[in-house]
PDB file of N, CA and C in Angstrom:
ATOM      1  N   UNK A   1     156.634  98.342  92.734  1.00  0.00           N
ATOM      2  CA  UNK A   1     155.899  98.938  93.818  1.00  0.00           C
ATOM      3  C   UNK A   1     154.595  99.567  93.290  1.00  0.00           C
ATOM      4  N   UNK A   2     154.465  99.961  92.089  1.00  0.00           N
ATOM      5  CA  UNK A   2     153.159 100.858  91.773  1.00  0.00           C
ATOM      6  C   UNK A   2     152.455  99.654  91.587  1.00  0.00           C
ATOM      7  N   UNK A   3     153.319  98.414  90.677  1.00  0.00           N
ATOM      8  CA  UNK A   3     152.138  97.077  90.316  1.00  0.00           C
ATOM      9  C   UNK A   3     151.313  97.075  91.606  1.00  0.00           C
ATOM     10  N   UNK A   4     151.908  96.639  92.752  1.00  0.00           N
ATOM     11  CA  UNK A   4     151.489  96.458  93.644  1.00  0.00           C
ATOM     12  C   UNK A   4     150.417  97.308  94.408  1.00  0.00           C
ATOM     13  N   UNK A   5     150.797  98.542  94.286  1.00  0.00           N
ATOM     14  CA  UNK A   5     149.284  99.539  94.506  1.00  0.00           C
ATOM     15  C   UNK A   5     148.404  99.696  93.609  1.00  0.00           C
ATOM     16  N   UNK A   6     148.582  99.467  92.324  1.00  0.00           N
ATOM     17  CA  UNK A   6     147.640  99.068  91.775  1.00  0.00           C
ATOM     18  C   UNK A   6     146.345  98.220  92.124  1.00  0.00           C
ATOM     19  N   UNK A   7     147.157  96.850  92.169  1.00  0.00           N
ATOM     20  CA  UNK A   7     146.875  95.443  92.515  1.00  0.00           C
ATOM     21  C   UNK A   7     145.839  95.640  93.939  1.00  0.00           C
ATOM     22  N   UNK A   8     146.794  96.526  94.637  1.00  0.00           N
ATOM     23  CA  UNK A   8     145.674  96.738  95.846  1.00  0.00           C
ATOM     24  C   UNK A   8     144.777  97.471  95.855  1.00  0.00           C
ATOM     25  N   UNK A   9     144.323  98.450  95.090  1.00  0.00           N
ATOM     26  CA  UNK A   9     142.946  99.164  94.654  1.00  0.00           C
ATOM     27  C   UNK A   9     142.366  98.788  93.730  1.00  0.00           C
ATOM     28  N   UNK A  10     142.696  97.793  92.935  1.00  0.00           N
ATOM     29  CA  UNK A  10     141.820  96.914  92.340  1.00  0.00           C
ATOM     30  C   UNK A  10     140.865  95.862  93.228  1.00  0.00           C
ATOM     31  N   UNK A  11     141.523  94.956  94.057  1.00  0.00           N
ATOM     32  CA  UNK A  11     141.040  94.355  94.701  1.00  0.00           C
ATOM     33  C   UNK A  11     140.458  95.209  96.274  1.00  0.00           C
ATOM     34  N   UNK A  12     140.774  96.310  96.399  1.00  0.00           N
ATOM     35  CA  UNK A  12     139.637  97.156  97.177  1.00  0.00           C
ATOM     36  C   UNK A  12     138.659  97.543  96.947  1.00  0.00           C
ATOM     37  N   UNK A  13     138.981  97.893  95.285  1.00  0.00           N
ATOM     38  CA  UNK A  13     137.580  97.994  94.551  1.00  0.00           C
ATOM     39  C   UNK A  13     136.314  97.104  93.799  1.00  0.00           C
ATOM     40  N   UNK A  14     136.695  96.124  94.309  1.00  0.00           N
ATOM     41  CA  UNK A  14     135.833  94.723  93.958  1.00  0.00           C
ATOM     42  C   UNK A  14     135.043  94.112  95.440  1.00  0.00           C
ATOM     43  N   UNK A  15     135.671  94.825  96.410  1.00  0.00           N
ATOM     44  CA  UNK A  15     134.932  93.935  97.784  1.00  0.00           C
ATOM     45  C   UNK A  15     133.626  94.684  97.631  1.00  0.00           C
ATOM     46  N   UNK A  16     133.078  93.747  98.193  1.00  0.00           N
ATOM     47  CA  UNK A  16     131.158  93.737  97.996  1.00  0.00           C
ATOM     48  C   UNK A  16     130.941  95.400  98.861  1.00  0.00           C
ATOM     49  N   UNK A  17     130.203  95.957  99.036  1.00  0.00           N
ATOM     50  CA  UNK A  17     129.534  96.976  99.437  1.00  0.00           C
ATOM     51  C   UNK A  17     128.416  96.512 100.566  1.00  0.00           C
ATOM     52  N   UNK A  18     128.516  96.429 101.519  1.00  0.00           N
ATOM     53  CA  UNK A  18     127.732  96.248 102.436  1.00  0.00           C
ATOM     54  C   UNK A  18     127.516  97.640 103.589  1.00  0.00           C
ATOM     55  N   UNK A  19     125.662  97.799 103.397  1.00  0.00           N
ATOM     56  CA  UNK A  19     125.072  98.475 104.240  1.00  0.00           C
ATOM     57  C   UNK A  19     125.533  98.472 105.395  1.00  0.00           C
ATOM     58  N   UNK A  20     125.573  99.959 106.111  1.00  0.00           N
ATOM     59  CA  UNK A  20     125.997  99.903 107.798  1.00  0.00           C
ATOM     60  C   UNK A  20     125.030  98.368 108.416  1.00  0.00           C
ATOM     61  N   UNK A  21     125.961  98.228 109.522  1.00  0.00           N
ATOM     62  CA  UNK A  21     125.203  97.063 110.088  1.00  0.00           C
ATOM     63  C   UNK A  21     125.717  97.594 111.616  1.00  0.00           C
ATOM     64  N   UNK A  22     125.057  98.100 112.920  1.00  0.00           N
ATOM     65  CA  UNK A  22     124.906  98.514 113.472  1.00  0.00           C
ATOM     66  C   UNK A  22     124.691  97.279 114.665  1.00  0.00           C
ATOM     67  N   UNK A  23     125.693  97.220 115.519  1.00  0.00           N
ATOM     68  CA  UNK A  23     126.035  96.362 116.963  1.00  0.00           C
ATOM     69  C   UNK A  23     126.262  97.574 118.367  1.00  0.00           C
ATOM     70  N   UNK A  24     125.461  97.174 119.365  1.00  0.00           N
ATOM     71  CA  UNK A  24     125.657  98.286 120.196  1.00  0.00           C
ATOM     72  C   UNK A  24     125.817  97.078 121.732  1.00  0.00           C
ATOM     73  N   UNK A  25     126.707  97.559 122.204  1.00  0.00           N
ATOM     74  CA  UNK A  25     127.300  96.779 123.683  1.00  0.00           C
ATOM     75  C   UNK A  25     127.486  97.745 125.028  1.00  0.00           C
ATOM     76  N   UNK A  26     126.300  97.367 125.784  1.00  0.00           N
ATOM     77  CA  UNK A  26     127.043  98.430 127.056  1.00  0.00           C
ATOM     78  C   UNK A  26     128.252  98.175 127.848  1.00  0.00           C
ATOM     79  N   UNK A  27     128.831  99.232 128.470  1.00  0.00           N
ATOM     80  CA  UNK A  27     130.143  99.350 128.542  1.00  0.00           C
ATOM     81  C   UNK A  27     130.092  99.751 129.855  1.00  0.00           C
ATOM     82  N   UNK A  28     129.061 100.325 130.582  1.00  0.00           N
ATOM     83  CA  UNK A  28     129.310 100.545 131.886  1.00  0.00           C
ATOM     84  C   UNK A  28     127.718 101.815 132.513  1.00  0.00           C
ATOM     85  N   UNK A  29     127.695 101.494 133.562  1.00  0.00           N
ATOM     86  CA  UNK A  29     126.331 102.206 134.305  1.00  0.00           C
ATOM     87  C   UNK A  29     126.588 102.902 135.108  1.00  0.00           C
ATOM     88  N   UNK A  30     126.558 104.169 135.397  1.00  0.00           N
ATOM     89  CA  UNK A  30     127.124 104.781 136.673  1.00  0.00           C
ATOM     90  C   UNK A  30     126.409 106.213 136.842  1.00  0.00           C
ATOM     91  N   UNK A  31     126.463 106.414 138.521  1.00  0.00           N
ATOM     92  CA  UNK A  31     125.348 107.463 138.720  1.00  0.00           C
ATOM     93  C   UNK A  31     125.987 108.433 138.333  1.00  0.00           C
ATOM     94  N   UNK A  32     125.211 109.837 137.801  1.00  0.00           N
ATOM     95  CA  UNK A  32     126.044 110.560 137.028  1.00  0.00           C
ATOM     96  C   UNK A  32     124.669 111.884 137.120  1.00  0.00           C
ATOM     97  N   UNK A  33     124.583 112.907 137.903  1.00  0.00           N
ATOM     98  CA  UNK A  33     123.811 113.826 138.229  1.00  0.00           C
ATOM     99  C   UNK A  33     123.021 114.282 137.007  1.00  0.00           C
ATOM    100  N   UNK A  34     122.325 114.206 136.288  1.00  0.00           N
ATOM    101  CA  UNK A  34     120.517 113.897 137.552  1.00  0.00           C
ATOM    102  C   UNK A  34     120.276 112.686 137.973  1.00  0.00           C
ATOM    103  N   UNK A  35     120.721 111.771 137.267  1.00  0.00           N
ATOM    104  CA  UNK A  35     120.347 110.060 137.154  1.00  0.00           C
ATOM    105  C   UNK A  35     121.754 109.011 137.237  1.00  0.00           C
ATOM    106  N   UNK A  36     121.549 108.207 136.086  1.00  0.00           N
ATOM    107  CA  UNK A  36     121.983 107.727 135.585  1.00  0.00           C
ATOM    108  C   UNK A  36     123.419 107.462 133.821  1.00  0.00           C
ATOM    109  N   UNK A  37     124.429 107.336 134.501  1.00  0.00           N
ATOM    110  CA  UNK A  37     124.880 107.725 132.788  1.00  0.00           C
ATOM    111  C   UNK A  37     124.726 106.041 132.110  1.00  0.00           C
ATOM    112  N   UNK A  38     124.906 105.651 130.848  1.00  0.00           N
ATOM    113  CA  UNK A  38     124.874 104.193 130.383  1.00  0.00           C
ATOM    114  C   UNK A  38     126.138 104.730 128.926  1.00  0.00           C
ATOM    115  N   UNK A  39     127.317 103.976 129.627  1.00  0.00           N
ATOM    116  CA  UNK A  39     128.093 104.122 128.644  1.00  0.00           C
ATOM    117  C   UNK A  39     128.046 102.771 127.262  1.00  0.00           C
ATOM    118  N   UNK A  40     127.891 103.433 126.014  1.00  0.00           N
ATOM    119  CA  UNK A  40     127.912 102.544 125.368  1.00  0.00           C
ATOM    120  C   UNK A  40     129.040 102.489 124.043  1.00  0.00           C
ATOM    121  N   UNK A  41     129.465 101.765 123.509  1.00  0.00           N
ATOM    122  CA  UNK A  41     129.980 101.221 122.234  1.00  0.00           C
ATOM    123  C   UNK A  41     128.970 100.964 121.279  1.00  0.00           C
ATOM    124  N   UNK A  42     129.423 101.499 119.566  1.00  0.00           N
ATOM    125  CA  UNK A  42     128.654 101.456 118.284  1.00  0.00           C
ATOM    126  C   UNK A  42     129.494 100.636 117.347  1.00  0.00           C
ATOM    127  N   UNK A  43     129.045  99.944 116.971  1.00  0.00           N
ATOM    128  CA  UNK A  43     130.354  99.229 115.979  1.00  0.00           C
ATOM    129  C   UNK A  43     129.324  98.813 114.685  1.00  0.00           C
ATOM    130  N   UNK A  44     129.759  99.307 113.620  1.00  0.00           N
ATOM    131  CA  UNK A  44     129.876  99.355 112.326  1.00  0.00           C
ATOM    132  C   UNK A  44     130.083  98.182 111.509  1.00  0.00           C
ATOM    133  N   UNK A  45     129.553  96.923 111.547  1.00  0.00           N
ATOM    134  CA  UNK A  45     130.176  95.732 110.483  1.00  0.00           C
ATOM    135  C   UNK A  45     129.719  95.733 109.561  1.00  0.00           C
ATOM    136  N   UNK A  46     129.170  96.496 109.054  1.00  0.00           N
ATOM    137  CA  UNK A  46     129.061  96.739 107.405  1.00  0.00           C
ATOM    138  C   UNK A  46     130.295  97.896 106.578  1.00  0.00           C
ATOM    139  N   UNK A  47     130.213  98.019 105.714  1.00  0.00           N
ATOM    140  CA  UNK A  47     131.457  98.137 104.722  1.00  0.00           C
ATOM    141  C   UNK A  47     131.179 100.432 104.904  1.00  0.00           C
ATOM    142  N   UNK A  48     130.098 100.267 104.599  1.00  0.00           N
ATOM    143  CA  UNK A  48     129.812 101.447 104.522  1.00  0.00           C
ATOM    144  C   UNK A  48     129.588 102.548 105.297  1.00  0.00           C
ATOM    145  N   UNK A  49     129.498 103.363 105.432  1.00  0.00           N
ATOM    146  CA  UNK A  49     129.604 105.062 106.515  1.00  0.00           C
ATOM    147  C   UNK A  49     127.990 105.001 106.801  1.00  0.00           C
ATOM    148  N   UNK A  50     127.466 105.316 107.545  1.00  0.00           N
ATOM    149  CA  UNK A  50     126.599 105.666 108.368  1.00  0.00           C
ATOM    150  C   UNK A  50     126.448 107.303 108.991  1.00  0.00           C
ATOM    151  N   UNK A  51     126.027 107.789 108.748  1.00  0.00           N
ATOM    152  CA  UNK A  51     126.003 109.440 108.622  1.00  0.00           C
ATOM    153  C   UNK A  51     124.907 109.668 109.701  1.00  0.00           C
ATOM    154  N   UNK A  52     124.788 110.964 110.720  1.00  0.00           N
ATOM    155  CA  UNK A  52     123.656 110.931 111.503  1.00  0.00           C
ATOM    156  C   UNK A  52     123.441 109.903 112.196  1.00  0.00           C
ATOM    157  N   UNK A  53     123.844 108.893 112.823  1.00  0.00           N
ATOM    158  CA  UNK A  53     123.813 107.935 113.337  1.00  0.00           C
ATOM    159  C   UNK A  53     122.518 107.760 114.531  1.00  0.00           C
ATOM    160  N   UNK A  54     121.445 107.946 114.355  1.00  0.00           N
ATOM    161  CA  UNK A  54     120.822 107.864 115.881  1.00  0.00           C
ATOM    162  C   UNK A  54     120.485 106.788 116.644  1.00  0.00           C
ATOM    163  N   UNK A  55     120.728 106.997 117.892  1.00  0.00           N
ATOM    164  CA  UNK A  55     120.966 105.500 118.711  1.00  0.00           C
ATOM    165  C   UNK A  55     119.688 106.231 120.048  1.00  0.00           C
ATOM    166  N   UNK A  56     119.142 105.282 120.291  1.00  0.00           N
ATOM    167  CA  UNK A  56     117.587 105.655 121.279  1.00  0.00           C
ATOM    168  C   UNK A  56     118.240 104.742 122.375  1.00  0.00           C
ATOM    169  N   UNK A  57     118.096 104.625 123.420  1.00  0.00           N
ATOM    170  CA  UNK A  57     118.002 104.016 124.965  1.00  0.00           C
ATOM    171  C   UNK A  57     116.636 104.098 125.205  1.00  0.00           C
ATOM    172  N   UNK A  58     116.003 103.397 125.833  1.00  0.00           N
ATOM    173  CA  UNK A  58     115.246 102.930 126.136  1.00  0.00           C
ATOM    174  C   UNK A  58     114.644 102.083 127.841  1.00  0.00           C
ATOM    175  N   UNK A  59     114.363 102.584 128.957  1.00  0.00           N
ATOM    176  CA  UNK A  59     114.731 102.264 130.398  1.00  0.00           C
ATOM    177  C   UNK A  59     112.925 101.784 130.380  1.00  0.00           C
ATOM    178  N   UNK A  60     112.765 100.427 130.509  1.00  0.00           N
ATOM    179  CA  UNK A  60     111.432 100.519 130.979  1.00  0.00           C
ATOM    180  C   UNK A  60     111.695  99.627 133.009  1.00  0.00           C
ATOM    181  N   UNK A  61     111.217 100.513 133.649  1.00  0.00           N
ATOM    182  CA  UNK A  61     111.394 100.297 135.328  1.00  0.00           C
ATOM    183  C   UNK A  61     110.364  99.690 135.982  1.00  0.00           C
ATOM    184  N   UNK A  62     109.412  99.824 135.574  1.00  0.00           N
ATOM    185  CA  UNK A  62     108.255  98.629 136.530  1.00  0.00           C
ATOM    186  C   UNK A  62     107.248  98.592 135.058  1.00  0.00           C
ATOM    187  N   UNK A  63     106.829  97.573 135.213  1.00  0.00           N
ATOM    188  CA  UNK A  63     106.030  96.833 134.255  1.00  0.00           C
ATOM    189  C   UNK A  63     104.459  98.020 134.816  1.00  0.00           C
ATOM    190  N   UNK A  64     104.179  98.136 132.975  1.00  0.00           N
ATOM    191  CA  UNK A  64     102.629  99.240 133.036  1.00  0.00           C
ATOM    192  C   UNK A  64     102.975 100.371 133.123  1.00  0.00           C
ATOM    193  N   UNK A  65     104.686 100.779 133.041  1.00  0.00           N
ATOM    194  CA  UNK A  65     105.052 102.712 133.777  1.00  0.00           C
ATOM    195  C   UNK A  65     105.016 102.660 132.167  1.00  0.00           C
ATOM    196  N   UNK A  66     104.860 104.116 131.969  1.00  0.00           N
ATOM    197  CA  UNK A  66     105.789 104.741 130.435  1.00  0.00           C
ATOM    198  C   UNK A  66     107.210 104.702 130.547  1.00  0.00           C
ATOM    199  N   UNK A  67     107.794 104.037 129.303  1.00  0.00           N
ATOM    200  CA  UNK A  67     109.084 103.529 129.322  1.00  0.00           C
ATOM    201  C   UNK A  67     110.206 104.939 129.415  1.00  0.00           C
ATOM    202  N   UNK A  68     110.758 105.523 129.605  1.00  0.00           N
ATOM    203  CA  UNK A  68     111.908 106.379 129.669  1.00  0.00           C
ATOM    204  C   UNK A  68     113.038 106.516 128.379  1.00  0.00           C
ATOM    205  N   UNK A  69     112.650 107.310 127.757  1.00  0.00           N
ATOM    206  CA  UNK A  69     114.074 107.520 126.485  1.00  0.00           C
ATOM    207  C   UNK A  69     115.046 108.259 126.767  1.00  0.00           C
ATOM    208  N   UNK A  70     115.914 107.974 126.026  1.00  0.00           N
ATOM    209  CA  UNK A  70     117.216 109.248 125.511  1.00  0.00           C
ATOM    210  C   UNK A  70     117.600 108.549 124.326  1.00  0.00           C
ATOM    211  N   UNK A  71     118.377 109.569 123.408  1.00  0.00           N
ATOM    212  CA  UNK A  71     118.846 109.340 122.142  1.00  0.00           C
ATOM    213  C   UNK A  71     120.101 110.098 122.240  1.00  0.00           C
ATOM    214  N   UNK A  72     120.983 109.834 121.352  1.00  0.00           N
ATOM    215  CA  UNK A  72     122.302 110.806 120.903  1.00  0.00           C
ATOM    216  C   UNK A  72     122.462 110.628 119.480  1.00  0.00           C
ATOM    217  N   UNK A  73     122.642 110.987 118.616  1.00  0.00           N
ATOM    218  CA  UNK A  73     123.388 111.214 117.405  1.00  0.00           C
ATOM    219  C   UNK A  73     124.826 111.240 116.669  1.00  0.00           C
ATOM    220  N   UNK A  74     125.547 110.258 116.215  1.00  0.00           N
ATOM    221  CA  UNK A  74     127.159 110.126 116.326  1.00  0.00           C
ATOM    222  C   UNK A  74     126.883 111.126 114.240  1.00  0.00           C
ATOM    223  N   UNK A  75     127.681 111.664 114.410  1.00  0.00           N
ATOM    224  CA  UNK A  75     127.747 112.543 112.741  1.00  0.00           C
ATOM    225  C   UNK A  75     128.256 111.298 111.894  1.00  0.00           C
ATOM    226  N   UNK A  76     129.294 110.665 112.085  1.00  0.00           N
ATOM    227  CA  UNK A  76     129.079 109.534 111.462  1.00  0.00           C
ATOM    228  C   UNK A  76     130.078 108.230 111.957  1.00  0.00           C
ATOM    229  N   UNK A  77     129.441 107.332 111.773  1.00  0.00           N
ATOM    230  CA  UNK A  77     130.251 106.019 112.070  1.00  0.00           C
ATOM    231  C   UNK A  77     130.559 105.276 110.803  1.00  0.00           C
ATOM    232  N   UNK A  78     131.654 105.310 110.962  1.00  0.00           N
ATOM    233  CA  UNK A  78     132.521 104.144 109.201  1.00  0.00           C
ATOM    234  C   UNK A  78     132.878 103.053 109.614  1.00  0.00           C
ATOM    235  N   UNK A  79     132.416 102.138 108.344  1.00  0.00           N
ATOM    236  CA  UNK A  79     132.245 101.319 108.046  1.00  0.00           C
ATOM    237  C   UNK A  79     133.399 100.308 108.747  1.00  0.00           C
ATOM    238  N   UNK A  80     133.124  98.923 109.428  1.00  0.00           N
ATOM    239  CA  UNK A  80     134.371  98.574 110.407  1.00  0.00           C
ATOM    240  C   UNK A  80     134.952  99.333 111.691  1.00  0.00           C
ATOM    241  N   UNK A  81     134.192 100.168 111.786  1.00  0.00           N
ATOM    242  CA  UNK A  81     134.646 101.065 113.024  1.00  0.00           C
ATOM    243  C   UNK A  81     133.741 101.151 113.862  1.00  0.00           C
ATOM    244  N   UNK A  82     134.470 101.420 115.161  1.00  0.00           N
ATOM    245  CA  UNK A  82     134.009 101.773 116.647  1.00  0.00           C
ATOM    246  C   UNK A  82     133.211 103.161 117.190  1.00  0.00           C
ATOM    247  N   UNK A  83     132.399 103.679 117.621  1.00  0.00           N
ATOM    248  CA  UNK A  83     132.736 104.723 118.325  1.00  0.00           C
ATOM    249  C   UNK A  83     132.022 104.605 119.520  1.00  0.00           C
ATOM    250  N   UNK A  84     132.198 105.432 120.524  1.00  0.00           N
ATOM    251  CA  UNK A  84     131.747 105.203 121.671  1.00  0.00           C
ATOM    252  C   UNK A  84     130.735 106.711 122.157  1.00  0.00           C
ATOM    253  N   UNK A  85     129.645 106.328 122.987  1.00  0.00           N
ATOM    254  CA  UNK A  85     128.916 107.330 123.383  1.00  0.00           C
ATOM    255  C   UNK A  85     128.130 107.252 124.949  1.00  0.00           C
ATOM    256  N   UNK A  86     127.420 107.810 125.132  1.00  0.00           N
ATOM    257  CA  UNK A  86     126.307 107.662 126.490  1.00  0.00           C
ATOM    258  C   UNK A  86     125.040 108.091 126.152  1.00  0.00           C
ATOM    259  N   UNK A  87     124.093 107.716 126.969  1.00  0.00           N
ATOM    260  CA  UNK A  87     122.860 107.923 127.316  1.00  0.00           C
ATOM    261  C   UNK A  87     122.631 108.413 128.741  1.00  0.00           C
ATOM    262  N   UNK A  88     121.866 109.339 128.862  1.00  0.00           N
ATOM    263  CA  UNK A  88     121.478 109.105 130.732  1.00  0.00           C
ATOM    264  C   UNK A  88     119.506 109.482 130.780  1.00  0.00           C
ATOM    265  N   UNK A  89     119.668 108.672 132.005  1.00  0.00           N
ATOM    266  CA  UNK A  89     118.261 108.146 132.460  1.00  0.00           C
ATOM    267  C   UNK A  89     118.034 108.462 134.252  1.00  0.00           C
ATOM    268  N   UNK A  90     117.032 109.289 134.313  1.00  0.00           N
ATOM    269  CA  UNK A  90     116.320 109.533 135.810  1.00  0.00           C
ATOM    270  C   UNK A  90     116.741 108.254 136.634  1.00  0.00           C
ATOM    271  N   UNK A  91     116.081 107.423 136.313  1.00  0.00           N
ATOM    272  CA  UNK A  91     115.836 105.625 137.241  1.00  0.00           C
ATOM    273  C   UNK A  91     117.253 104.768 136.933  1.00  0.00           C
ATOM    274  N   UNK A  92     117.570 103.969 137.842  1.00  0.00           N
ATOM    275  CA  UNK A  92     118.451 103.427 137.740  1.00  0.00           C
ATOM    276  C   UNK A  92     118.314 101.981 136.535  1.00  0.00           C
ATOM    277  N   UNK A  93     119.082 102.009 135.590  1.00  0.00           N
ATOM    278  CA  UNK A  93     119.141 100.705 134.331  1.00  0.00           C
ATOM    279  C   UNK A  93     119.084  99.874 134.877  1.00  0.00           C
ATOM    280  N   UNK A  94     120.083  99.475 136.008  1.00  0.00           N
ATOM    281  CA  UNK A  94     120.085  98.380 136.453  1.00  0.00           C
ATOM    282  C   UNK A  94     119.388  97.849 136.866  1.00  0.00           C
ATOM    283  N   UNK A  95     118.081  98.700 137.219  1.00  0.00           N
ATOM    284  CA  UNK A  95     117.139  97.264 137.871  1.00  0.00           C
ATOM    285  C   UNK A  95     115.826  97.540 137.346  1.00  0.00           C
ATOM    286  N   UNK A  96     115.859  98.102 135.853  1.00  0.00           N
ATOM    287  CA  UNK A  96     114.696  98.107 135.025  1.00  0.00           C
ATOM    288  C   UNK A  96     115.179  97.119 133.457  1.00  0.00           C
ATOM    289  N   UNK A  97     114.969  96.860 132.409  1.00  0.00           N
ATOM    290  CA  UNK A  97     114.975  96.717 131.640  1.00  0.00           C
ATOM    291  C   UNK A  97     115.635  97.630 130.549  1.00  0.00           C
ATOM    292  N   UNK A  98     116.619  97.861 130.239  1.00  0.00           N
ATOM    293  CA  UNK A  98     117.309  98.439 129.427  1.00  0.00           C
ATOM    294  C   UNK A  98     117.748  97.859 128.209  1.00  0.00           C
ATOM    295  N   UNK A  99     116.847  98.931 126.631  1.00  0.00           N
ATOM    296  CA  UNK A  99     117.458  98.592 125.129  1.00  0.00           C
ATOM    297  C   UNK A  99     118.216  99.505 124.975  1.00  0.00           C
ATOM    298  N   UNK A 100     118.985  98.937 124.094  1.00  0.00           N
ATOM    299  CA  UNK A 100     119.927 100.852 123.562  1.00  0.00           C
ATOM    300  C   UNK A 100     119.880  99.981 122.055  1.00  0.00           C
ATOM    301  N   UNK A 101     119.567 100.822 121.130  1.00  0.00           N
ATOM    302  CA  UNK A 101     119.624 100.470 120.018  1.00  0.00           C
ATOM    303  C   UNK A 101     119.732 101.470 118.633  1.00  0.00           C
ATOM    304  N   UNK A 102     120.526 101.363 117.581  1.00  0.00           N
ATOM    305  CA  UNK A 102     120.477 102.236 116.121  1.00  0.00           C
ATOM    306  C   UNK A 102     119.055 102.314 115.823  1.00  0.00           C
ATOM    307  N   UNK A 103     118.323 103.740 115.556  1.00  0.00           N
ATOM    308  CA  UNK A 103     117.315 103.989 115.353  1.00  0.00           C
ATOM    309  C   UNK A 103     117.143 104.394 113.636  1.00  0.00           C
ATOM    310  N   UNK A 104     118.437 104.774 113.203  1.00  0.00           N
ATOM    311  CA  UNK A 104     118.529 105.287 111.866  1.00  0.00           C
ATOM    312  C   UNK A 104     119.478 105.970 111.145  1.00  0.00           C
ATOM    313  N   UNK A 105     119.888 105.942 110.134  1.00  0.00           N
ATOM    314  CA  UNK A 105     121.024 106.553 109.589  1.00  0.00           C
ATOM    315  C   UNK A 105     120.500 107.233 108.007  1.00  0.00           C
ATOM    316  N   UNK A 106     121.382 108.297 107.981  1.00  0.00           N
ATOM    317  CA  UNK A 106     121.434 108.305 106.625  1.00  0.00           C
ATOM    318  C   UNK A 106     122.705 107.999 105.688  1.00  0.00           C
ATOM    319  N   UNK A 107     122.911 107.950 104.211  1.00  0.00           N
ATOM    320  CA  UNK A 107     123.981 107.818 103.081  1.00  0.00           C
ATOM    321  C   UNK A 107     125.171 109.121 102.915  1.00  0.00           C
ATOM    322  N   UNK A 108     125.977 109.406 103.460  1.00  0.00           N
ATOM    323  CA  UNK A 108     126.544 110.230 103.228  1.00  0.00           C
ATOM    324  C   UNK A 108     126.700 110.877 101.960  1.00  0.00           C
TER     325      UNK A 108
END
């Protein structure tokens, strides 16, 4: 039994090291006082922790307006993992153009 835990932190300790890699999927839109809420999912396919996580939304509503932000901050997302958050926005997403995207992380 120890061979065997051995065996398995050896070969945990040989998988490659890969940088956060940052996938974001909306999950749902709903009016939510003042505006708008935009529920979203963060998922992690890189190997490594992601610390400070900041994720920007982005609502642009008629072509030529100034586009509309929000941001949130997850403390950290690990590596292979999920977490889930929101954004909210004045104008409705749905019938403007909506990004939500990882703006930046740091190395724990």
């Amino acid at each position: 039994m120890v061979l065997g835990m051995i065996a398995t932190l050896l070969i945990a300790g040989r998988q490659e090291q890969t940088p956060p890699r940052f996938a974001i999927t909306v999950e749902s839109i709903a009016e939510s006082p003042p505006g708008f809420l935009v529920r979203f999912a963060i998922r992690n396919d890189g190997s490594q922790t992601g610390a400070q996580v900041a994720v920007e939304g982005e609502l642009q509503s008629t072509e030529g307006a100034t586009p509309e932000t929000s941001e949130v901050m997850f403390d950290f997302v690990p590596g292979g993992s999920i977490r889930r958050g929101g954004v909210f926005f004045r104008n409705d997403p749905g019938i403007g153009q909506l990004t939500i995207r990882a703006v930046g992380y740091r190395e724990p």
